[in-house]
Protein backbone atom coordinates (compact mmCIF):
# COMPACT_ATOMS: atom_id res chain seq x y z
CA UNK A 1 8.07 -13.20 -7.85
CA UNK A 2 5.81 -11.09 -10.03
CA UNK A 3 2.88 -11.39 -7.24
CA UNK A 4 5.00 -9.13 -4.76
CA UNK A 5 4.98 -6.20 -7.50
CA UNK A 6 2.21 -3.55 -6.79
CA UNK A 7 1.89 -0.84 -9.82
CA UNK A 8 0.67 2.08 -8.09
CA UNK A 9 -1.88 4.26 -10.34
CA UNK A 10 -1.41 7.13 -10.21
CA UNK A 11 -2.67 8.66 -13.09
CA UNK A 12 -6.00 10.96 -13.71
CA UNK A 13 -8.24 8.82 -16.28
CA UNK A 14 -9.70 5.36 -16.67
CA UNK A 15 -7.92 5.55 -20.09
CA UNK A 16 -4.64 5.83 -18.93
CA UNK A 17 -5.42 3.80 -15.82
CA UNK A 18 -6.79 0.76 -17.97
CA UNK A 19 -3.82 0.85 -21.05
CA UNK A 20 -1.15 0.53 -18.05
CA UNK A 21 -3.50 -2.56 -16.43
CA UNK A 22 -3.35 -4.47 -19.82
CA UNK A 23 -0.21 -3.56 -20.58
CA UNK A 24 1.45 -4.76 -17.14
CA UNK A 25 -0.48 -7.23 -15.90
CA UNK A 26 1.86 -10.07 -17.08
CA UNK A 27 4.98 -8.36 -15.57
CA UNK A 28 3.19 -7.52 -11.86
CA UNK A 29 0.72 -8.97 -9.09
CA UNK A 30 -1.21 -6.10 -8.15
CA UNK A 31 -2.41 -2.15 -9.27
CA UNK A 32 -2.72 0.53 -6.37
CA UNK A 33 -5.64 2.74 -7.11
CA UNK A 34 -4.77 6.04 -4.98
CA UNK A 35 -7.00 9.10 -4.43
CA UNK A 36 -5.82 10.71 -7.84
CA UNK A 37 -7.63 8.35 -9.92
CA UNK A 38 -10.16 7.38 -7.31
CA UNK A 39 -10.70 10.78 -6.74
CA UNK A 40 -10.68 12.21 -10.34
CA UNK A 41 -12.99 8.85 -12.21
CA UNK A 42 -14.57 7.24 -9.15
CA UNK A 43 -15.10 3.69 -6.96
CA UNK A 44 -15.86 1.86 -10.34
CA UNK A 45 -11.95 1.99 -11.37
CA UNK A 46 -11.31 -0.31 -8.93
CA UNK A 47 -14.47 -2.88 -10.40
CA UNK A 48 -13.28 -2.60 -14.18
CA UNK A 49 -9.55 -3.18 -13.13
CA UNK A 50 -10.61 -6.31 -11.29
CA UNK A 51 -12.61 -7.00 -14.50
CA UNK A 52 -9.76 -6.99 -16.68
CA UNK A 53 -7.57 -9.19 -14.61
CA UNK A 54 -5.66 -7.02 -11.88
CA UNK A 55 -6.16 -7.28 -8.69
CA UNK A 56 -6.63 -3.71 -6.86
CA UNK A 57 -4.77 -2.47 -3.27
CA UNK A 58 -7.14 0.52 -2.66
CA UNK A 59 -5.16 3.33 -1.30
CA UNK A 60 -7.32 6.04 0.11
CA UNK A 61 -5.32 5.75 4.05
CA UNK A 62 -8.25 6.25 5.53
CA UNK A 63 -8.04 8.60 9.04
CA UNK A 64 -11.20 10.18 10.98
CA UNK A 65 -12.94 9.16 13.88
CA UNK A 66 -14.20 5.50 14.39
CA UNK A 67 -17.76 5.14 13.33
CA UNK A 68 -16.49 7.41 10.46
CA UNK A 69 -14.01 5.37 8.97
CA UNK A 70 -15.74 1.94 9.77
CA UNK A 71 -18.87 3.11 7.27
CA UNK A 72 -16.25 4.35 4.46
CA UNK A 73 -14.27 1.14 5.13
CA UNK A 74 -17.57 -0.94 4.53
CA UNK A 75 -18.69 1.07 1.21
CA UNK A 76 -15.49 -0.28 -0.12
CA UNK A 77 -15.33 -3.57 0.58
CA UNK A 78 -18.02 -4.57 -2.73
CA UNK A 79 -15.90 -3.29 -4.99
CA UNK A 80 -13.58 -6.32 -5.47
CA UNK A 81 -10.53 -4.80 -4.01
CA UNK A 82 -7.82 -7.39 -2.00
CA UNK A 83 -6.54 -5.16 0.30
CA UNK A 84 -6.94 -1.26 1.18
CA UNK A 85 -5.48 0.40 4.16
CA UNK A 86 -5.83 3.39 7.01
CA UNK A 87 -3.57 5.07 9.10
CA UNK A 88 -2.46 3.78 12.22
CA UNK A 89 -2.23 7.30 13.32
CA UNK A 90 -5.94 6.91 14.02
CA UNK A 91 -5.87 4.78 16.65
CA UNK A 92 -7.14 1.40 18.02
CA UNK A 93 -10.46 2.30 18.67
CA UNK A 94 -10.76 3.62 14.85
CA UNK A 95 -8.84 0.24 13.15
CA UNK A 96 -10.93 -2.41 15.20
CA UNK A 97 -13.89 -0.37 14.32
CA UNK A 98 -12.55 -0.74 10.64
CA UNK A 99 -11.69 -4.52 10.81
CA UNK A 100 -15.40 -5.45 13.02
CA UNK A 101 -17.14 -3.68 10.06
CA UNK A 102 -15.57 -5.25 7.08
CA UNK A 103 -15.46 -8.62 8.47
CA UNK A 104 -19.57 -8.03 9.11
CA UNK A 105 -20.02 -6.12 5.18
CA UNK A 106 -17.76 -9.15 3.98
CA UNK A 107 -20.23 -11.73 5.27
CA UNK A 108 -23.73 -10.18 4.63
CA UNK A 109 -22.11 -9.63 0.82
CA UNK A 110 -20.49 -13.51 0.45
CA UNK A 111 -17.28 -12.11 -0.27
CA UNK A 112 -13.89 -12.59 0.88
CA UNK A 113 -12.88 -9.67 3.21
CA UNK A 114 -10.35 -7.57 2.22
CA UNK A 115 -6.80 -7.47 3.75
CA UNK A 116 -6.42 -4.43 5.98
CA UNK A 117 -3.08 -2.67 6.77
CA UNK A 118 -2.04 0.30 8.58
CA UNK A 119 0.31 3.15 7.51
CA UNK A 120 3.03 4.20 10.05
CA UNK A 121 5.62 6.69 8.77
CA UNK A 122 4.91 7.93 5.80
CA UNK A 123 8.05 7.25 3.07
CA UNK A 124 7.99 10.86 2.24
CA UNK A 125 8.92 12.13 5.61
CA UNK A 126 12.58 12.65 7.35
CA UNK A 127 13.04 12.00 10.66
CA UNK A 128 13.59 15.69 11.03
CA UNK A 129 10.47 16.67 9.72
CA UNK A 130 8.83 14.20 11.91
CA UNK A 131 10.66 15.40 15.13
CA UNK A 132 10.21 19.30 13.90
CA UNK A 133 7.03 19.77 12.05
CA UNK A 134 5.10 16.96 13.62
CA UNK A 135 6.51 16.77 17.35
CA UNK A 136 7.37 13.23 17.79
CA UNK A 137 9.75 13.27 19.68
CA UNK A 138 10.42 9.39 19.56
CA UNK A 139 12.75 8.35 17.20
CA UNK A 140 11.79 7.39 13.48
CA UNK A 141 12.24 3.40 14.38
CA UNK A 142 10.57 3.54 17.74
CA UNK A 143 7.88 5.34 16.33
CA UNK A 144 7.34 3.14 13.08
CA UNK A 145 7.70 -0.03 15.61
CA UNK A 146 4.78 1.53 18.39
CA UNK A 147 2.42 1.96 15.61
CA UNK A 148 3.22 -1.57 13.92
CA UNK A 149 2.05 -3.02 17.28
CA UNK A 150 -0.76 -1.12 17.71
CA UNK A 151 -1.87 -2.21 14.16
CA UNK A 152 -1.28 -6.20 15.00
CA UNK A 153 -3.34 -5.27 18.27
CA UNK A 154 -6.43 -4.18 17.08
CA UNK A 155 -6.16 -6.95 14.52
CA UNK A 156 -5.28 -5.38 11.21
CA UNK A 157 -3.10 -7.60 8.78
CA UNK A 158 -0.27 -5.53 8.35
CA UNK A 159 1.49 -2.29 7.68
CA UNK A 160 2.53 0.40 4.92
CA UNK A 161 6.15 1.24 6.01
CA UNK A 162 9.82 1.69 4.14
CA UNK A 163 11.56 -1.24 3.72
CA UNK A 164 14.39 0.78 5.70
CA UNK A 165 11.68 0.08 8.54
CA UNK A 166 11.12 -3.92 8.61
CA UNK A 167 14.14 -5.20 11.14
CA UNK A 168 12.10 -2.92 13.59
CA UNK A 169 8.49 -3.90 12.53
CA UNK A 170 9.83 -7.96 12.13
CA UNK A 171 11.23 -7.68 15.90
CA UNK A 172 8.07 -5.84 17.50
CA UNK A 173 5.44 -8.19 15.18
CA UNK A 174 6.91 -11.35 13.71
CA UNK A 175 6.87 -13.10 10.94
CA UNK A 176 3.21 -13.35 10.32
CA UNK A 177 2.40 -9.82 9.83
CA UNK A 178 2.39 -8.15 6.59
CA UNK A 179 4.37 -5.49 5.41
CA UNK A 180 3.80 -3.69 2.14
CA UNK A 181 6.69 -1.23 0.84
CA UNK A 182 6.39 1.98 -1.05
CA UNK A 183 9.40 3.93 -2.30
CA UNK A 184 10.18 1.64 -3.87
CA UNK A 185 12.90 2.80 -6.47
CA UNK A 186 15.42 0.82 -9.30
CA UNK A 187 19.10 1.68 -9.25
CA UNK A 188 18.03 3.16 -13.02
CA UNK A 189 15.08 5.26 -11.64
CA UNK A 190 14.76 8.88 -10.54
CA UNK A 191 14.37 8.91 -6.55
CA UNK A 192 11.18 11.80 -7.40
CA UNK A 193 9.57 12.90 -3.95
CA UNK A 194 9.99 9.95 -1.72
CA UNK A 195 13.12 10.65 0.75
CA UNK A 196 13.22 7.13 2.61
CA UNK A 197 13.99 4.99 -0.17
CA UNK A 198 15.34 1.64 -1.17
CA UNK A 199 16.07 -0.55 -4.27
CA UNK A 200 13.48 -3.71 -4.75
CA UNK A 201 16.20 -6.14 -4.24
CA UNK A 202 16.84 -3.97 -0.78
CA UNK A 203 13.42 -4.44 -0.33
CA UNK A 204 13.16 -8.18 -0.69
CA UNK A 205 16.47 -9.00 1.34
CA UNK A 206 14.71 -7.30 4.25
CA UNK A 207 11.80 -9.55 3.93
CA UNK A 208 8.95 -6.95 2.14
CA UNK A 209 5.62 -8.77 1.42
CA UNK A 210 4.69 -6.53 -1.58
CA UNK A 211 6.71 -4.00 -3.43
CA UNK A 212 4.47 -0.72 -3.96
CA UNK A 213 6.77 1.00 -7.48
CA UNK A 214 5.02 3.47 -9.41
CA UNK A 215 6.87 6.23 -11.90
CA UNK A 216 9.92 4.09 -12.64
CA UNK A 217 6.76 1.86 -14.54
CA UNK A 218 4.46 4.44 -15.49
CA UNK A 219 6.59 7.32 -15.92
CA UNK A 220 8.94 5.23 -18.79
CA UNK A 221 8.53 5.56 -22.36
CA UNK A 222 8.19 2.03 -22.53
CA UNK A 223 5.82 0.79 -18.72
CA UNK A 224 6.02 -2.83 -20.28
CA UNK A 225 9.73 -3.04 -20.88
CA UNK A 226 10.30 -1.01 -18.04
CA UNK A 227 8.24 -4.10 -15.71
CA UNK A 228 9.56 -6.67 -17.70
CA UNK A 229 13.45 -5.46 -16.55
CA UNK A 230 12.39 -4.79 -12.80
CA UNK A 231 10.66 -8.53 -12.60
CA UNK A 232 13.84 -9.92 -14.73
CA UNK A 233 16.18 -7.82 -11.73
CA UNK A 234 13.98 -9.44 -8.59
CA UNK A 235 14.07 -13.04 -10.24
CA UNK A 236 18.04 -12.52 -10.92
């Protein structure tokens, strides 16, 4: 159960980063490196993360034009990451560009390729805000579901979407297809930012791949007995 549990990251030193890796990494499957830490200590996070043990789900959500974000997808794939995504948002064109590239950077290095999935909705936007601000005028589950299929099209493994969201993306995709879950929030945790949340045993009942949590573990004055009572909660 502990290898669906994704600590995201999202803090601004390798210090910090690396304390929360060892301290964790018995409780959880994966660490999320985001663009804060990316960002603020650079690509070698994600090598000394893999060196202690973790496997790393680099989250940059890359999102430009197609030759663009095939070269930035293929500077990425040495650095021992599993799986790092894009937005579907950018198209087909732009994610089989993506996939062609790291399957060819995969090869020519001898590594395994990465896993590549798609974000659709992002967790932190209402449907409101994505009919007013952003003009889609489709509903929030039609929407979600169109981009799911586009990602299986172009041949991506799977998606970034709420866990409200996988009936829909099940239904247009199957069974085969991952689906990795952010807002991911405990009953005993602060709901923070994220507006389209659900509880991890919500999460799992749905049929969620990975569980993406990140302040109700790195935000607690104790991130190790904090993991060790969400892993006790998803084996109960």
């Amino acid at each position: 159960m502990k290898n669906k549990i994704i600590v995201a990251l999202d803090v601004d030193s390798e210090a910090k980063a690396l304390a929360l890796t060892e301290a964790l990494q018995d409780y959880v499957g994966a660490f999320k490196v985001g663009l804060q830490l990316y960002n603020s200590v650079g690509p070698n996070i994600v090598k000394k993360i893999a060196a202690a043990g973790g496997k790393v789900f680099l989250d940059l959500k890359f999102h430009d034009i197609p030759n663009t974000t095939a070269r930035a997808a293929e500077a990425v794939v040495g650095l021992g990451a599993f799986m790092f995504n894009v937005h579907a948002a950018g198209g087909r064109k732009m994610m089989q560009a993506t996939a062609q590239a790291v399957k060819e950077k995969a090869a020519a290095l001898g590594v395994p390729a990465p896993l590549i999935i798609a974000v659709t909705v992002l967790t932190s936007l209402s449907e409101t805000e994505l009919h007013d601000e952003l003009g889609v005028q489709a509903p929030l589950p039609e929407q979600v579901a169109r981009l799911a299929r586009l990602t299986k099209a172009a041949g991506l493994d799977g998606v970034v979407a709420s866990a409200r969201e996988i009936p829909w993306i099940r239904q247009a995709c199957g069974n085969d297809f991952l689906i990795v879950t952010p807002g991911i929030r405990p009953a005993w945790a602060a709901g923070n930012d994220q507006v389209r949340i659900v509880t991890p045993q919500e999460a799992l009942t749905q049929g969620a791949d990975y569980l993406v949590v990140g302040r109700p573990l790195t935000a607690a004055p104790e991130p190790r007995e904090a993991a060790k009572r969400l892993l006790a909660e998803l084996q109960a």
